[in-house]
N, C-alpha and C. Protein backbone atom coordinates (compact mmCIF):
# COMPACT_ATOMS: atom_id res chain seq x y z
N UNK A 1 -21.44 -59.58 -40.22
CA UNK A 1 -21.55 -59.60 -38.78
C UNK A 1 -22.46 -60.77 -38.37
N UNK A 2 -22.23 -61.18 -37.46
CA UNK A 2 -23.02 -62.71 -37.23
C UNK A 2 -23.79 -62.24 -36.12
N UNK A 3 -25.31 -63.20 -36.30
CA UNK A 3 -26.24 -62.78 -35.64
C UNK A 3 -26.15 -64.06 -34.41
N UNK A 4 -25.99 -63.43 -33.13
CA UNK A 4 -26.22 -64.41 -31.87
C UNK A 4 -27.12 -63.99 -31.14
N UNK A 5 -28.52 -65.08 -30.89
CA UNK A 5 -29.39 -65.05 -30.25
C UNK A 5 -29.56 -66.84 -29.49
N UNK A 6 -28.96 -67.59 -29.83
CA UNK A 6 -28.56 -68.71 -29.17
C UNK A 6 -29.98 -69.71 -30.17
N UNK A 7 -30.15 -70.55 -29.52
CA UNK A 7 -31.19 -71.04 -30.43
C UNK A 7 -32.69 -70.81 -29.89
N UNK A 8 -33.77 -71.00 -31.16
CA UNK A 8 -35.02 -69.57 -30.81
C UNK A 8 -35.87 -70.77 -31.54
N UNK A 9 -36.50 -70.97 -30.95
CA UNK A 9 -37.76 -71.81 -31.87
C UNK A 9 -38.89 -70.52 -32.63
N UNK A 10 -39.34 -71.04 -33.13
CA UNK A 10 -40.51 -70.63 -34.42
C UNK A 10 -41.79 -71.47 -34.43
N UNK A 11 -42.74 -71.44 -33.81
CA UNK A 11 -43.69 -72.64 -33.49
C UNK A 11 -42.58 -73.90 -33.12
N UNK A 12 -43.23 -75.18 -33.57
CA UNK A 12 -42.58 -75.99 -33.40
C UNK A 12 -41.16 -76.16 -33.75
N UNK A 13 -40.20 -75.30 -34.99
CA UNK A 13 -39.08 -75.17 -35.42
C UNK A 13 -38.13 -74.74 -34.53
N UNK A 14 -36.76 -75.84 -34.56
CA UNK A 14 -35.90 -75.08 -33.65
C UNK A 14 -35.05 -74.02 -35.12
N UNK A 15 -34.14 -72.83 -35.12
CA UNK A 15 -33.53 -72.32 -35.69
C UNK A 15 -32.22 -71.80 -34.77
N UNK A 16 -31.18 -72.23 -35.75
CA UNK A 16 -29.80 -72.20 -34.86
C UNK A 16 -29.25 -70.31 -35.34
N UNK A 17 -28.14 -70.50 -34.82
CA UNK A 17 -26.94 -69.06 -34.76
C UNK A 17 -27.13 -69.30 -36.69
N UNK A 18 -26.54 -70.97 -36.55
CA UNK A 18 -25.74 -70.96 -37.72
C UNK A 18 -26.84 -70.80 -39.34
N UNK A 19 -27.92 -71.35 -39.08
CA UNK A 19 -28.76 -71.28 -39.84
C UNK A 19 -29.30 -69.45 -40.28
N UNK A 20 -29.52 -69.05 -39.47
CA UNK A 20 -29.05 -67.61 -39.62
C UNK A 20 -28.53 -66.94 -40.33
N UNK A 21 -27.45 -67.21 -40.45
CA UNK A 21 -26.27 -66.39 -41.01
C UNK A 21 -26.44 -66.97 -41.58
N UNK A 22 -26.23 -68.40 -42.15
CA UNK A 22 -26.65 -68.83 -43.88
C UNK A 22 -27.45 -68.49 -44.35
N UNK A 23 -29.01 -67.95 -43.68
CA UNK A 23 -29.86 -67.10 -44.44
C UNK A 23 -29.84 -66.12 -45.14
N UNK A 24 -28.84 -65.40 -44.20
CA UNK A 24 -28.98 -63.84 -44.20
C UNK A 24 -27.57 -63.58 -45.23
N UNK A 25 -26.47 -64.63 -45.43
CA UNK A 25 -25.80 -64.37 -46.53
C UNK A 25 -26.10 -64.88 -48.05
N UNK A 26 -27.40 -66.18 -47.75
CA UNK A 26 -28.07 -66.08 -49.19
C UNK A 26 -29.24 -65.21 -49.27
N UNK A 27 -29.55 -64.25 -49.04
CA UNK A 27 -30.86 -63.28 -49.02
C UNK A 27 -29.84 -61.95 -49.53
N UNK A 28 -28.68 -61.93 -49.17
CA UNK A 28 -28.06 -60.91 -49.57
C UNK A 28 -27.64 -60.91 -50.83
N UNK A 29 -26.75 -62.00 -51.05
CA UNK A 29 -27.01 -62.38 -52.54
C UNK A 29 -28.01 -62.47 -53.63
N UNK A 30 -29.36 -62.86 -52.90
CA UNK A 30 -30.31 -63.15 -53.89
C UNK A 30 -30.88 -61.14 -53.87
N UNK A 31 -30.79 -60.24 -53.21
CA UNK A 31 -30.96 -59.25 -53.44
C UNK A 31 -29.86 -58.62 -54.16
N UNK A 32 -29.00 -58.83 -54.33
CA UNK A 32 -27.59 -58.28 -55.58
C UNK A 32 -27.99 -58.53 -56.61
N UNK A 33 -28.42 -60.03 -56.62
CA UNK A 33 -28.81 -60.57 -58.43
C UNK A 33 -30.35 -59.63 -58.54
N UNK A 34 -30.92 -59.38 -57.66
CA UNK A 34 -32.39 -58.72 -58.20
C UNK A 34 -32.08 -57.54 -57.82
N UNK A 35 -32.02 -56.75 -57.29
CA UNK A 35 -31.46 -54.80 -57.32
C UNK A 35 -30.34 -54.61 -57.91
N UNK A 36 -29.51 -55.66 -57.65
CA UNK A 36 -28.16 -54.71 -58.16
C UNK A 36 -26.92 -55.19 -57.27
N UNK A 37 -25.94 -54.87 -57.77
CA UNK A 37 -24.24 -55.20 -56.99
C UNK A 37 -24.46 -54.60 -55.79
N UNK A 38 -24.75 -52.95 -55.75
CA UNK A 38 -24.75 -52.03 -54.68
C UNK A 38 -26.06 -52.18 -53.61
N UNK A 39 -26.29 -52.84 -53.65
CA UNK A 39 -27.48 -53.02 -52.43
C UNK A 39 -26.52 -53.82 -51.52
N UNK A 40 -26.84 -53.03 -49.91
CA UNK A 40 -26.58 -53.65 -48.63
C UNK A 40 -27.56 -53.99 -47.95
N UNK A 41 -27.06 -54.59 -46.67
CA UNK A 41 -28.37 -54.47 -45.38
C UNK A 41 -27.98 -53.46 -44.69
N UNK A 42 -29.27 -53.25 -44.22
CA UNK A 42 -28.80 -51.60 -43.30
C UNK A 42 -27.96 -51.67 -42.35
N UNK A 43 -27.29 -50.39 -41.97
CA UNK A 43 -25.90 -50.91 -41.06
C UNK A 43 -26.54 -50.97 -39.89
N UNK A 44 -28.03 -51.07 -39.47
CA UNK A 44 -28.34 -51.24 -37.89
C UNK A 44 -27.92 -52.80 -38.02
N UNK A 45 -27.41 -53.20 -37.47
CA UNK A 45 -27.76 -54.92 -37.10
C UNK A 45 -29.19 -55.14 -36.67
N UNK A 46 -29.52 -54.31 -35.69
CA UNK A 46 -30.89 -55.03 -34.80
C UNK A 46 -31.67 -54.59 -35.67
N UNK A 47 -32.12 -53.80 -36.89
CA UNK A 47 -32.82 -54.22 -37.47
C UNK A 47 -32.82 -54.84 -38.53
N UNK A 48 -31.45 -55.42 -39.02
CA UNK A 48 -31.77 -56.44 -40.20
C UNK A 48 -32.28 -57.82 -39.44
N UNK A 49 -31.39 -57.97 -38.10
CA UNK A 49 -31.82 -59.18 -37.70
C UNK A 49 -33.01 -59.06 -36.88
N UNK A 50 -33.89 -58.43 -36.50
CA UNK A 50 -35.46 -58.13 -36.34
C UNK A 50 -36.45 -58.66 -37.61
N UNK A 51 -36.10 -57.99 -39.04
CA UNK A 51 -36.55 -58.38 -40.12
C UNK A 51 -36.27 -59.58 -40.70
N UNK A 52 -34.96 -60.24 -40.21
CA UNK A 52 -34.75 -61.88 -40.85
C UNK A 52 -35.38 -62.50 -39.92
N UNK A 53 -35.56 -62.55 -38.67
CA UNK A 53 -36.17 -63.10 -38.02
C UNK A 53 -38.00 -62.91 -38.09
N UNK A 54 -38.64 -61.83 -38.34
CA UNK A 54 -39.74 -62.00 -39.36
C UNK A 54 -40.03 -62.53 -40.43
N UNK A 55 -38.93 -62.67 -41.44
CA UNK A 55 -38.91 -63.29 -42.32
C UNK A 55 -39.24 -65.06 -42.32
N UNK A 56 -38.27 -65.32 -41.62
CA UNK A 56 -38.06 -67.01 -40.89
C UNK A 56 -39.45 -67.35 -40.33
N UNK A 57 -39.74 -66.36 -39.54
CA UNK A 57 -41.30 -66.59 -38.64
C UNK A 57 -42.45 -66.66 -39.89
N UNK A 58 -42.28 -66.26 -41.04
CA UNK A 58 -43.09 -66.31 -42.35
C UNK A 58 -42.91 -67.21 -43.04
N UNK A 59 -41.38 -67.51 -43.16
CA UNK A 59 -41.47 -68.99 -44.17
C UNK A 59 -41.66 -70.20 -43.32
N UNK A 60 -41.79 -70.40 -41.86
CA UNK A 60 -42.26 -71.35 -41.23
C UNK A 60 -44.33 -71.34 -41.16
N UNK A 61 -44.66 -69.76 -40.91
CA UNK A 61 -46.06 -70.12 -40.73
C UNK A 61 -46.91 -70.13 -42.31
N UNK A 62 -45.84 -69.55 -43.15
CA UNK A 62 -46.97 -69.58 -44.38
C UNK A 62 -46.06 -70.03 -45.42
N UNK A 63 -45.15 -70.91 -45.58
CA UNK A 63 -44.25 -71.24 -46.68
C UNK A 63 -43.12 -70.46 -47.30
N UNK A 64 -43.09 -68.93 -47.46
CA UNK A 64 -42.05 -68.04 -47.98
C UNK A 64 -41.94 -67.21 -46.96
N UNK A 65 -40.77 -66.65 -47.81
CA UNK A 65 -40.41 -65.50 -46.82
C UNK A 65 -40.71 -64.44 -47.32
N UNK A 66 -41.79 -64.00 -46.66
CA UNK A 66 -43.00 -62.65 -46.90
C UNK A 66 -41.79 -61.47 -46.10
N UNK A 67 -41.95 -60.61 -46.56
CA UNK A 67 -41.49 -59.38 -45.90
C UNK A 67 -42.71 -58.79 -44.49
N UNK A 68 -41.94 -59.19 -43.31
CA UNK A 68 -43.17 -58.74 -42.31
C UNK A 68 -43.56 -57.37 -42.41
N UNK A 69 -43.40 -56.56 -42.81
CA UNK A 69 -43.77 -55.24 -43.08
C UNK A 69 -44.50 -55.04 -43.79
N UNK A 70 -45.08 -56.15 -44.85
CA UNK A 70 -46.20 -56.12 -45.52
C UNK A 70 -47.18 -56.73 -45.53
N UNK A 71 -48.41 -56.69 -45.24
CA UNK A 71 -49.71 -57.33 -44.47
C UNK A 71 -50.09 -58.80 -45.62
N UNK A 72 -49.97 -57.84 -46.90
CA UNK A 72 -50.24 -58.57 -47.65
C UNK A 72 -49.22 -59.91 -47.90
N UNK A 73 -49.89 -60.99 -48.26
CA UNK A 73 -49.03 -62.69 -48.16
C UNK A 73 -49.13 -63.14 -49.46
N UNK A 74 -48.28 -61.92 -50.72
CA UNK A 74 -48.25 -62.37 -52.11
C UNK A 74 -47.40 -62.51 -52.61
N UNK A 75 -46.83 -63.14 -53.92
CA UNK A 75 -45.91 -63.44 -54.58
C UNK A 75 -44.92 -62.10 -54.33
N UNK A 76 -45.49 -60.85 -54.86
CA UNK A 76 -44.67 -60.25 -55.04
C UNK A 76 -44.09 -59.24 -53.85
N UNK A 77 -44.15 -59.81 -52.55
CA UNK A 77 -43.42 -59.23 -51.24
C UNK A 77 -42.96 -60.60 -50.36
N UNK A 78 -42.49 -61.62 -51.68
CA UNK A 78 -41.43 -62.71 -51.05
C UNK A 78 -40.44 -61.74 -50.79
N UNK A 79 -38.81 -61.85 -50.25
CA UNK A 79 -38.48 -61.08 -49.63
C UNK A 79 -37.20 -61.53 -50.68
N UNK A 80 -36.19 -61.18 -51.39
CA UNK A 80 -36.23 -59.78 -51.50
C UNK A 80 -37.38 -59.32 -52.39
N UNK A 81 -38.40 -58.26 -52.18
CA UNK A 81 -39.70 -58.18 -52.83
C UNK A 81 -39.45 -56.74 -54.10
N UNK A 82 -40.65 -56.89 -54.96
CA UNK A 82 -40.89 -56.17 -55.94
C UNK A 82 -41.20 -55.01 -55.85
N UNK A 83 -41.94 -54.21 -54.35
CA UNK A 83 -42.13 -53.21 -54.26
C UNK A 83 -40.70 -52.31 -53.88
N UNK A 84 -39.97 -53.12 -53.37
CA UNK A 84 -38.07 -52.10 -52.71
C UNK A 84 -37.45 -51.69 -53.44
N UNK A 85 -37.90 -52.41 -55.12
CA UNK A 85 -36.86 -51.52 -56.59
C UNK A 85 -37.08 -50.66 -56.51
N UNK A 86 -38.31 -49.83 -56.76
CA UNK A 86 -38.66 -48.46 -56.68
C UNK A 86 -38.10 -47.80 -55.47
N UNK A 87 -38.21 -48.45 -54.38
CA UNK A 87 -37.96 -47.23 -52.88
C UNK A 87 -36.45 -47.15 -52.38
N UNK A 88 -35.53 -48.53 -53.23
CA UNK A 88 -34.29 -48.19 -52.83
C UNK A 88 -33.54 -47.09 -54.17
N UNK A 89 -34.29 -47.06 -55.37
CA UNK A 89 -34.00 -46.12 -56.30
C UNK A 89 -34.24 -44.98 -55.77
N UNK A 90 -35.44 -44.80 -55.12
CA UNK A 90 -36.31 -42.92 -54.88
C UNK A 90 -35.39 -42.84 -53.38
N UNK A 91 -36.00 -43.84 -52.57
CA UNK A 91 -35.83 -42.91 -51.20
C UNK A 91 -34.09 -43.71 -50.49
N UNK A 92 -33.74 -44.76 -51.49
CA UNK A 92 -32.29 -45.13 -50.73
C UNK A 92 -32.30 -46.56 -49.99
N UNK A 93 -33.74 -46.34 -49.51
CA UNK A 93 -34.05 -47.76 -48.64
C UNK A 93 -35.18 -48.33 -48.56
N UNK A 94 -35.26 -49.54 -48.43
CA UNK A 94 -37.13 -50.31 -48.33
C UNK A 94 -37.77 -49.74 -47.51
N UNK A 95 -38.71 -50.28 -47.72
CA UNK A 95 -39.73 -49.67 -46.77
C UNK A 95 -39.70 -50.71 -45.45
N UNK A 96 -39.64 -51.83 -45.50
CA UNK A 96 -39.11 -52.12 -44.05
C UNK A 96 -37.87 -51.99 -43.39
N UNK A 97 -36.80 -50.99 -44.17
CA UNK A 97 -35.73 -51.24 -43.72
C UNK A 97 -34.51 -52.40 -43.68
N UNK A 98 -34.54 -52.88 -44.51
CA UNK A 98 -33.68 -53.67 -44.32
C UNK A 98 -32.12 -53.83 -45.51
N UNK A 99 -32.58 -53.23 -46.68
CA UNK A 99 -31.69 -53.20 -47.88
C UNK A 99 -31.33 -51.45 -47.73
N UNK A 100 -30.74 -51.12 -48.48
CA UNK A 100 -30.30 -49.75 -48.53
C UNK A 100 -29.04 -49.68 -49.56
N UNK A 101 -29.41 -48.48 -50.34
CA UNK A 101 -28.86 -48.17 -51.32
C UNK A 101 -27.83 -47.04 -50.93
N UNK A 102 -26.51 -47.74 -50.90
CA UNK A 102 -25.52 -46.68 -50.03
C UNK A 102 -25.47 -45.73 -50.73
N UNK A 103 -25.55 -45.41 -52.18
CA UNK A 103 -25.31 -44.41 -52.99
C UNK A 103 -26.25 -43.41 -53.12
N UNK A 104 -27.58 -43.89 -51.74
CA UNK A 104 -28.47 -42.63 -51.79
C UNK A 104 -28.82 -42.48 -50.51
N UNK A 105 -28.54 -43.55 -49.71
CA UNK A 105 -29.13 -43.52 -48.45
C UNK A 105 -28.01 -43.18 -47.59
N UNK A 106 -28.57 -42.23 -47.16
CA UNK A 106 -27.00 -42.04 -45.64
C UNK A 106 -27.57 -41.68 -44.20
N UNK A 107 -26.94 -41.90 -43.67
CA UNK A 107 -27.98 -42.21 -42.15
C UNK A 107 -27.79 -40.89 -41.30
């Protein structure tokens, strides 16, 4: 599903429609190769694209893309992060919401 918000600056950064959706279909990928085949984004739209757009707002003010849901600005909550293996195994979905494990999570 494609995310339209028209174009949105980030401090000084402009970020397009299209840049977007190229994010958000290599972030999906790069979370398949690290969880697994069966990992999605959650079927809200407004909040995957709430969380990519935190994301973006992180790799512009601090270099990566930190998961905004986590205070901490460390290696291991670049996004897709190290703490969501465990919570999309136990509880189905991250803790910010954004991946979800259809085979446990049902809405």
């Amino acid at each position: 599903m494609a995310f339209s918000f028209g174009s949105k600056k980030i401090d000084d950064v402009e970020i397009s429609d299209e840049f977007v959706n190229t994010y958000k279909n290599l972030l999906l990928k790069a979370a398949k190769k690290f969880f697994g085949e069966w990992v999605e984004f959650n079927p809200n739209q407004k909040i995957v694209d709430t969380i990519v757009m935190g994301e973006l707002r992180n790799m512009v003010q601090f270099g990566h893309t930190y998961c905004p849901c986590r205070p901490q600005k460390i290696r291991q909550h670049i996004c897709p992060c190290e703490p969501a293996k465990e919570e999309l195994q136990k509880e189905g979905i991250c803790h910010c919401r954004l991946f979800i494990n259809p085979n446990i999570y049902k809405q």
